[in-house]
Protein backbone atom coordinates (compact mmCIF):
# COMPACT_ATOMS: atom_id res chain seq x y z
CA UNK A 1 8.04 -52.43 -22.10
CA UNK A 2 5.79 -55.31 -21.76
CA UNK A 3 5.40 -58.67 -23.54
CA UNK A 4 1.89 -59.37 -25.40
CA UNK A 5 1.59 -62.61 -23.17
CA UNK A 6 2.60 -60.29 -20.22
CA UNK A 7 -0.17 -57.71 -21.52
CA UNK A 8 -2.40 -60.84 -22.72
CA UNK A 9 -2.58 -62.17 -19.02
CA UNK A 10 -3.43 -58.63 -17.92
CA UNK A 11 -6.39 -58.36 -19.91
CA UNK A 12 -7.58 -61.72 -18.68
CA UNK A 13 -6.93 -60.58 -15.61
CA UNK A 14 -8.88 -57.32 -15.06
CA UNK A 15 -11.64 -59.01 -16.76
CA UNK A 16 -12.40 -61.46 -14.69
CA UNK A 17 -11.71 -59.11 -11.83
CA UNK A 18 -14.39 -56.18 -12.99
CA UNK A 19 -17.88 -55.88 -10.52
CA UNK A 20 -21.20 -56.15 -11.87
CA UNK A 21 -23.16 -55.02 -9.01
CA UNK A 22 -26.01 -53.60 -10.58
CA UNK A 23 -29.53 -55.27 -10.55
CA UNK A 24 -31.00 -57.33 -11.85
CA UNK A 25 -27.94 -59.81 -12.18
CA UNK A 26 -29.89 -61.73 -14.55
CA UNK A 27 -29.17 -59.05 -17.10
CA UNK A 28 -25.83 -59.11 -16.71
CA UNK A 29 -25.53 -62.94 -16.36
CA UNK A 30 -24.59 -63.21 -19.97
CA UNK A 31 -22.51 -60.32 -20.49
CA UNK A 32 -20.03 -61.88 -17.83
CA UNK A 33 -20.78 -65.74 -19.79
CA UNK A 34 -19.70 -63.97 -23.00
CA UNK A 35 -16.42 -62.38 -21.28
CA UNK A 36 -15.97 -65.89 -19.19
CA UNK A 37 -15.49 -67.46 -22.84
CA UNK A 38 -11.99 -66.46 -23.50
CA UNK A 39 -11.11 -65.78 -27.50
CA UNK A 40 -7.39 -64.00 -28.51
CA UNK A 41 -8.12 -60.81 -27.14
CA UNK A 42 -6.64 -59.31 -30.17
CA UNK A 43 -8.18 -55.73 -29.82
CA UNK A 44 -7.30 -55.21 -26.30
CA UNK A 45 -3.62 -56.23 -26.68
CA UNK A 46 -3.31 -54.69 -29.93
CA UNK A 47 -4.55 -51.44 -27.72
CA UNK A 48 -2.36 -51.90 -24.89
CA UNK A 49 0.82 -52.53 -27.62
CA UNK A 50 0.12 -49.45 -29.50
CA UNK A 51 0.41 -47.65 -26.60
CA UNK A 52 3.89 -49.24 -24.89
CA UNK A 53 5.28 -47.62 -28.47
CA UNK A 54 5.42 -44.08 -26.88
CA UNK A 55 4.14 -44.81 -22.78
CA UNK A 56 5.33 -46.66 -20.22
CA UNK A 57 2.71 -48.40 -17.99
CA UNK A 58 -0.25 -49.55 -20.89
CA UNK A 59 -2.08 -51.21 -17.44
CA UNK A 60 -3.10 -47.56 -17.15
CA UNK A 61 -5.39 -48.10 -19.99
CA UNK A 62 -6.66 -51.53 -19.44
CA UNK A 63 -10.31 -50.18 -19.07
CA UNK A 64 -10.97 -48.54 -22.37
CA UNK A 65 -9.19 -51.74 -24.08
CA UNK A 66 -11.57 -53.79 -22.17
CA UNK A 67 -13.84 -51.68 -23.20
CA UNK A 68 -13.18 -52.41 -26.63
CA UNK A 69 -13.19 -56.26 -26.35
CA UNK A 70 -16.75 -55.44 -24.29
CA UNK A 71 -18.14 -54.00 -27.69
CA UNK A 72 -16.24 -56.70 -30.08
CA UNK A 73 -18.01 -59.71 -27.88
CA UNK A 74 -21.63 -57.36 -28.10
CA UNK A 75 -20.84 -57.77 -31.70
CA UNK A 76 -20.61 -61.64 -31.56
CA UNK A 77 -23.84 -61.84 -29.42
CA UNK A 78 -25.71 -60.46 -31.66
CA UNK A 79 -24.40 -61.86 -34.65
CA UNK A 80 -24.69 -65.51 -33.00
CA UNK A 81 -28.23 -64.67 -32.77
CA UNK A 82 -28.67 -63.60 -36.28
CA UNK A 83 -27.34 -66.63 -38.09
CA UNK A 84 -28.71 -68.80 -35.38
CA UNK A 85 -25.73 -70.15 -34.41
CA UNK A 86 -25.77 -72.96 -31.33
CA UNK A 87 -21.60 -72.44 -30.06
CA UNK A 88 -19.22 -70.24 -29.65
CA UNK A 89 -15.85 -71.14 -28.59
CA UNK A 90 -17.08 -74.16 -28.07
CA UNK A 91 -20.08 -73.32 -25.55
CA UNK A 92 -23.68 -72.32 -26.21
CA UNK A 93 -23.92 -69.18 -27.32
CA UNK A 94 -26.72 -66.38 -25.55
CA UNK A 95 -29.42 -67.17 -27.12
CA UNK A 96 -29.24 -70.88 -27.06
CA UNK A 97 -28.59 -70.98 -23.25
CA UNK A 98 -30.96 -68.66 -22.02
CA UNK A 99 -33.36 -66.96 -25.29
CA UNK A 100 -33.36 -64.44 -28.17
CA UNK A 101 -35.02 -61.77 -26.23
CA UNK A 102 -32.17 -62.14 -23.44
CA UNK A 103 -29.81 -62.07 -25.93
CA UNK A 104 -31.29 -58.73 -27.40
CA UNK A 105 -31.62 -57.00 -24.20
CA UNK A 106 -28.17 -58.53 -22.80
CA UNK A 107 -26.30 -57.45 -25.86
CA UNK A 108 -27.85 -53.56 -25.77
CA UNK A 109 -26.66 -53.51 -22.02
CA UNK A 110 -23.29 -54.72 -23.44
CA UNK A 111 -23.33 -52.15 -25.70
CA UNK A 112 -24.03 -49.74 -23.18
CA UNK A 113 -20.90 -51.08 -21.20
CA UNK A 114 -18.65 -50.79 -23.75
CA UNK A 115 -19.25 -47.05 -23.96
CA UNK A 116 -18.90 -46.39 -20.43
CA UNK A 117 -15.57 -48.46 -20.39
CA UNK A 118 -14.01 -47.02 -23.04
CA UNK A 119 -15.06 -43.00 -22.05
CA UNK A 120 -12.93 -44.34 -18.63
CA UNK A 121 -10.07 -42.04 -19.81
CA UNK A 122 -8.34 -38.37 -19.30
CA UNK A 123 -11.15 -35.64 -19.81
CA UNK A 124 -8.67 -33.79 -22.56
CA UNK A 125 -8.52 -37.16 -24.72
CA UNK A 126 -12.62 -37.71 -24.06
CA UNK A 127 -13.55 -36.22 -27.29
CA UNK A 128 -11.22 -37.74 -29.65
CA UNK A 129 -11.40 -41.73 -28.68
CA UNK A 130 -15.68 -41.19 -28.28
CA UNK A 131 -15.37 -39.86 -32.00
CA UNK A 132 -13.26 -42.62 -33.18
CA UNK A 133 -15.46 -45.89 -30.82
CA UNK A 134 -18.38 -44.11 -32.33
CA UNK A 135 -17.45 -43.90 -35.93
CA UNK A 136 -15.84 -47.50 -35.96
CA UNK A 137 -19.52 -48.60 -34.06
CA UNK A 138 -21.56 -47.43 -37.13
CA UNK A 139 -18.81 -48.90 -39.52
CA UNK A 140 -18.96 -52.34 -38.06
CA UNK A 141 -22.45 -51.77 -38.60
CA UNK A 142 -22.47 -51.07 -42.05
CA UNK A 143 -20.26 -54.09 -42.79
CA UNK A 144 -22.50 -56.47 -41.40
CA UNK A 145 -25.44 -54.99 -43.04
CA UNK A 146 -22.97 -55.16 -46.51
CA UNK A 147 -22.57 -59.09 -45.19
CA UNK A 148 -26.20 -59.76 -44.79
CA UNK A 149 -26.82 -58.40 -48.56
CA UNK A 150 -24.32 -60.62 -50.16
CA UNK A 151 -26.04 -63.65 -48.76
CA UNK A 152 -28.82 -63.04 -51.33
CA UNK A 153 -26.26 -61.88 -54.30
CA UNK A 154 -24.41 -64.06 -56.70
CA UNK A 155 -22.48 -61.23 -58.20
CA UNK A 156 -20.46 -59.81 -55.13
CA UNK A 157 -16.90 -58.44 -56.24
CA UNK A 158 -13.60 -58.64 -54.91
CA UNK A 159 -13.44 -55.34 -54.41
CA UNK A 160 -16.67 -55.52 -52.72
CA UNK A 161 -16.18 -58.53 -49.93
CA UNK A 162 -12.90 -56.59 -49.08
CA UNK A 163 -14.68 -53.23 -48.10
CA UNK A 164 -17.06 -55.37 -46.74
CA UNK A 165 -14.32 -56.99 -44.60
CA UNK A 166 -12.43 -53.69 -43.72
CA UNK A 167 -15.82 -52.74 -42.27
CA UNK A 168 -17.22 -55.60 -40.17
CA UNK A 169 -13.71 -56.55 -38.79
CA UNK A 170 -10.53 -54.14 -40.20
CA UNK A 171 -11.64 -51.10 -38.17
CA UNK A 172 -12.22 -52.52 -34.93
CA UNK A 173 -7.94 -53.42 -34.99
CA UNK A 174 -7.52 -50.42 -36.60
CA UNK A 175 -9.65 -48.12 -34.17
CA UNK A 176 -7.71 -50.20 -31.06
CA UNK A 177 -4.18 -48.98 -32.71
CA UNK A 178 -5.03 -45.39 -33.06
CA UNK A 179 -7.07 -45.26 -29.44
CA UNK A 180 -3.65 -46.48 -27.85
CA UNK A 181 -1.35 -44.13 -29.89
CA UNK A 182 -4.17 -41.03 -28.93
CA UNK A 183 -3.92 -42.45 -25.35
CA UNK A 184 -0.33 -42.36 -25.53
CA UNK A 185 -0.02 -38.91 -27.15
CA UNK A 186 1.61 -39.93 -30.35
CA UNK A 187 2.24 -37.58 -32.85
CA UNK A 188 -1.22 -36.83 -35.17
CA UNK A 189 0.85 -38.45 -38.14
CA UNK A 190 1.81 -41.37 -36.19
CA UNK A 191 -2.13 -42.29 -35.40
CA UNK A 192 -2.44 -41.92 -38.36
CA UNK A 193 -0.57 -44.65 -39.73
CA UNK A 194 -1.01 -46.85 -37.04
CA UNK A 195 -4.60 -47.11 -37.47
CA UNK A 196 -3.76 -48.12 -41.09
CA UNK A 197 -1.62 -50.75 -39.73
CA UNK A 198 -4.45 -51.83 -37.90
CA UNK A 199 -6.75 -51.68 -40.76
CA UNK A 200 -4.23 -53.72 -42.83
CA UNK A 201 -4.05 -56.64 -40.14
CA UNK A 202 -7.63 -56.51 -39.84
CA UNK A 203 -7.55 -57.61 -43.75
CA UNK A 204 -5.12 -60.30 -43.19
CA UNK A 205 -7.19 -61.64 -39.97
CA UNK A 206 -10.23 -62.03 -42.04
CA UNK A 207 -8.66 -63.41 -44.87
CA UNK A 208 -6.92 -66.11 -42.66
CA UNK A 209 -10.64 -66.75 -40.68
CA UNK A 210 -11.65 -67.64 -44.68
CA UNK A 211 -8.40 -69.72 -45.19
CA UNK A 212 -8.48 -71.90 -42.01
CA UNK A 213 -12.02 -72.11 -42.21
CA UNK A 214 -11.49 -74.36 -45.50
CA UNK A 215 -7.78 -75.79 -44.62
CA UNK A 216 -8.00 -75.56 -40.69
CA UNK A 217 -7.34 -78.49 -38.80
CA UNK A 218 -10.48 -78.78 -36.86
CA UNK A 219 -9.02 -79.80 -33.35
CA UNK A 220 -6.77 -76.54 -33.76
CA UNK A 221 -9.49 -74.30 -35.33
CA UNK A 222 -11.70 -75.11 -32.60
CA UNK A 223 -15.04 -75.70 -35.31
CA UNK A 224 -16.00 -78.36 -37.83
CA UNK A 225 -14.12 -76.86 -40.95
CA UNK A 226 -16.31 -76.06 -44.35
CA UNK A 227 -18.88 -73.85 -42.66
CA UNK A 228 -18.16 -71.04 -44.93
CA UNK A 229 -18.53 -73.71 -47.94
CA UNK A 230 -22.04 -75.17 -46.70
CA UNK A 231 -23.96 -72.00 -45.66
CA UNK A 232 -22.36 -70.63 -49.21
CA UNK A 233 -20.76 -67.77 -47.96
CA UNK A 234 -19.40 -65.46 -50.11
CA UNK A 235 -15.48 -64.94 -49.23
CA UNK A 236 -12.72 -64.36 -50.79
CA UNK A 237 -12.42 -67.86 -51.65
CA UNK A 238 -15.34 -68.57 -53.49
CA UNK A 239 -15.73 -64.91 -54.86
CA UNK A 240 -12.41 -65.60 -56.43
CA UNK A 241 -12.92 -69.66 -57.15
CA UNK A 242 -16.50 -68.51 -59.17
CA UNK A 243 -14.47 -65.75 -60.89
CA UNK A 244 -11.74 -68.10 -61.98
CA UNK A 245 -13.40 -71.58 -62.86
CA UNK A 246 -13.69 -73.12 -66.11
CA UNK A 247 -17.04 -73.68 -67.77
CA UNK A 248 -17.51 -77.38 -66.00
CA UNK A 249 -15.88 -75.84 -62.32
CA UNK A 250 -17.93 -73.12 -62.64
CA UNK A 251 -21.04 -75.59 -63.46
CA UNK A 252 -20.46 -77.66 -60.14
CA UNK A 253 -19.43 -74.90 -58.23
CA UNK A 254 -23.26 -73.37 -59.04
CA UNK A 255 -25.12 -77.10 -58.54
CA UNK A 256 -23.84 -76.86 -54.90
CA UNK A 257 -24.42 -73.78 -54.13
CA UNK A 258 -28.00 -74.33 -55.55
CA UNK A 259 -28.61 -77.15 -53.50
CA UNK A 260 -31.37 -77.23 -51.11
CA UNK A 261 -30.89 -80.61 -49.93
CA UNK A 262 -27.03 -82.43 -49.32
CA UNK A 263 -24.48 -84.21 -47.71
CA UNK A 264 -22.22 -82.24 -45.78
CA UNK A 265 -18.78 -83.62 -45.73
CA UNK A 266 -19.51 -84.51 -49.96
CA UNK A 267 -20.55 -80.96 -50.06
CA UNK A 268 -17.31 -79.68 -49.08
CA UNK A 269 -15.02 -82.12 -49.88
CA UNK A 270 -16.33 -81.10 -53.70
CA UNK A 271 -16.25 -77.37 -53.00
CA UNK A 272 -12.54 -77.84 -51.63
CA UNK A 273 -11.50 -79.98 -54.75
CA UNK A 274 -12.34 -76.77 -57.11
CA UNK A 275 -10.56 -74.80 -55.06
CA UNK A 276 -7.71 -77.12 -55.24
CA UNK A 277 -7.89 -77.35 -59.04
CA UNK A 278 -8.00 -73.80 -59.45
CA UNK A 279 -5.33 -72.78 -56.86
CA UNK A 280 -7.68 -70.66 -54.34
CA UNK A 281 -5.36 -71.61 -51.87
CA UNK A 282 -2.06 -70.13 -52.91
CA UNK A 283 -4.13 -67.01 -54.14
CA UNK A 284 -5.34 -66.37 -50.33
CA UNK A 285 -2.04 -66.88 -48.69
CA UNK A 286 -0.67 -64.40 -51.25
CA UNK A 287 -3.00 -62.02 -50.04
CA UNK A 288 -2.46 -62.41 -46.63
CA UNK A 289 1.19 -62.19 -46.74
CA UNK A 290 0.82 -58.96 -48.85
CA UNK A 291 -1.62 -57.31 -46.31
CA UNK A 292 0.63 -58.58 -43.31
CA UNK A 293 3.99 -56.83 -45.35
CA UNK A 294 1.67 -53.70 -45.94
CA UNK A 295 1.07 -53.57 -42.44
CA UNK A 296 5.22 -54.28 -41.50
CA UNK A 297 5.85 -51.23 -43.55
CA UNK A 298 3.54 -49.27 -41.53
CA UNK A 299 5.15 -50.26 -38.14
CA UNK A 300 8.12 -49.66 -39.73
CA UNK A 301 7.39 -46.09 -40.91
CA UNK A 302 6.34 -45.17 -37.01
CA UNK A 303 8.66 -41.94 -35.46
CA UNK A 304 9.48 -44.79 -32.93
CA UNK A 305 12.64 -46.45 -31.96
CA UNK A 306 12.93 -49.52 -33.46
CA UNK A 307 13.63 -51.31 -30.03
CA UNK A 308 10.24 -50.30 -29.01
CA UNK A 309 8.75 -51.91 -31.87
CA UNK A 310 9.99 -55.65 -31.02
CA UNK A 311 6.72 -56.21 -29.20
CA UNK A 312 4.46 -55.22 -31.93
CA UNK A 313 6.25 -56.65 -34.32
CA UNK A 314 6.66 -59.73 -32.30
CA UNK A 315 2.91 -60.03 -32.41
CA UNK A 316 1.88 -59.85 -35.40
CA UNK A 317 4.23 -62.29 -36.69
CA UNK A 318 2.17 -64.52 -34.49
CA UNK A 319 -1.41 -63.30 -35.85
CA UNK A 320 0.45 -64.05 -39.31
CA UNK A 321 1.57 -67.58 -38.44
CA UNK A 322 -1.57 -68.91 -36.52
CA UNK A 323 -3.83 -71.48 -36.82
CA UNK A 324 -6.95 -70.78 -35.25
């Protein structure tokens, strides 16, 4: 079996190591900036994991996991360009360093890349992981169309921004769980739960990204903290702060998010202070921790020897404890 920094190192590794020899190399310039970046490689590790549970050797199936992480980063191209965003991880993001159109056309080739990376496996599994990439594709699609929507709603449930969430990030974990177990030849049942464990984690992941991006300590977290708070995003936070306030919270809460014009540290210092009052905080860890147990129980549940699960389980008590 193999450690997730072991299986972390590979995926760095055989990314930096894949050719790009087609032409022209200005089109693939930025896929191999985006890759160059670095980020947790979650999806590919979580892949590789999954996998070790039943199969020896999960360097067999480093290119479909890269593969995933190929179509994850096409996902943050694209979405850097549509909020406009100048960094990512702290560099310039694709369409700041070169323009939107390269971004555009850079991204679809990414896209394309993914595909062919991930359909890099046995012909008799061909079939079911293209089914499942494809599926999870339109679904991460649908969740960022769900995200664009709220931005122009002040009545967004829950219920709601949790689908939404389970969507545009949940599935991805959850569809890198299952493709391991399918790669590995787990039993039906088994990929079946462990892409619920996946979806489960992908719930706590997003949850923390809301948490730490209020709370974070910015040197760790990597960003300026409050970003959420000043573009008025609607997470679970505020969903849930709006939902709770008292008349006068609920009064300031709606003066800042209906201002055009403001200070930006006041703006979220203020924001943070309801949250405070109200206990936001303490409500979002809760959650977490219950998706992160849901998720252990899962694992747990796996026709696997517990021994095998030490890795796994080793790992996400990491994604559960981090801080950026």
């Amino acid at each position: 079996m193999v450690s997730p920094n072991d299986i972390l190192q590979q995926v760095n590794n055989f990314l930096a190591s894949l050719p790009y020899d087609r032409q022209p190399a200005s089109l693939y310039d930025p896929v191999k900036y985006v890759l160059s970046l670095g980020g947790k490689r979650i999806r590919p590790v979580l892949m590789l994991l999954s996998y070790n549970l039943w199969r020896e050797h999960p360097e067999d199936i480093l290119m479909p996991a890269v593969g995933l992480e190929t179509y994850h980063n096409y996902t943050l191209l694209h979405d850097d360009l549509m909020d406009n965003a100048d960094m990512r991880r702290g560099n310039e993001t694709v369409h700041r360093r070169w323009n939107a159109n390269k971004a555009i056309l850079s991204g679809d080739s990414m896209l394309v890349l993914a595909y062919q990376r991930v359909a890099q496996v046995p012909a008799e599994k061909l079939q079911q992981v293209l089914d499942l990439f494809t599926v999870t594709a339109l679904e991460i699609g649908e969740g960022q169309e769900y995200d664009m929507s709220f931005e122009t709603r002040n009545d967004v449930t829950e219920d709601e921004y949790i689908e939404m969430i389970r969507l545009k990030t949940s599935v991805l974990l959850a569809c890198a769980t299952k493709m391991g177990a399918i790669l590995a030849g787990a039993p039906q049942e088994d990929a079946d739960r462990i892409y619920r464990m996946g979806e489960q984690l992908g719930l706590a992941f997003q949850l923390q990204d809301d948490l730490l991006d209020v709370y974070g300590d910015p040197k760790v977290f990597g960003k300026a903290i409050g970003g959420d708070i000043t573009s008025n995003k609607k997470t679970y936070m505020l969903i849930n702060a709006a939902l709770r306030a008292n008349d006068s919270q609920r009064a300031e809460l709606e003066r800042w998010i209906n201002a055009k014009e403001f200070d930006r540290q006041e703006k979220v210092a203020a924001v943070t202070r309801i949250y405070d009052e109200i206990g936001i905080r303490q409500l979002c860890e809760e959650k977490i921790n219950y998706y992160f147990a849901e998720a252990g129980k899962l694992l747990g549940q796996l026709a696997v020897a517990d021994d095998r699960k030490q890795y796994l389980r080793q790992y996400m008590d990491e994604m559960l404890h981090r801080n950026k």
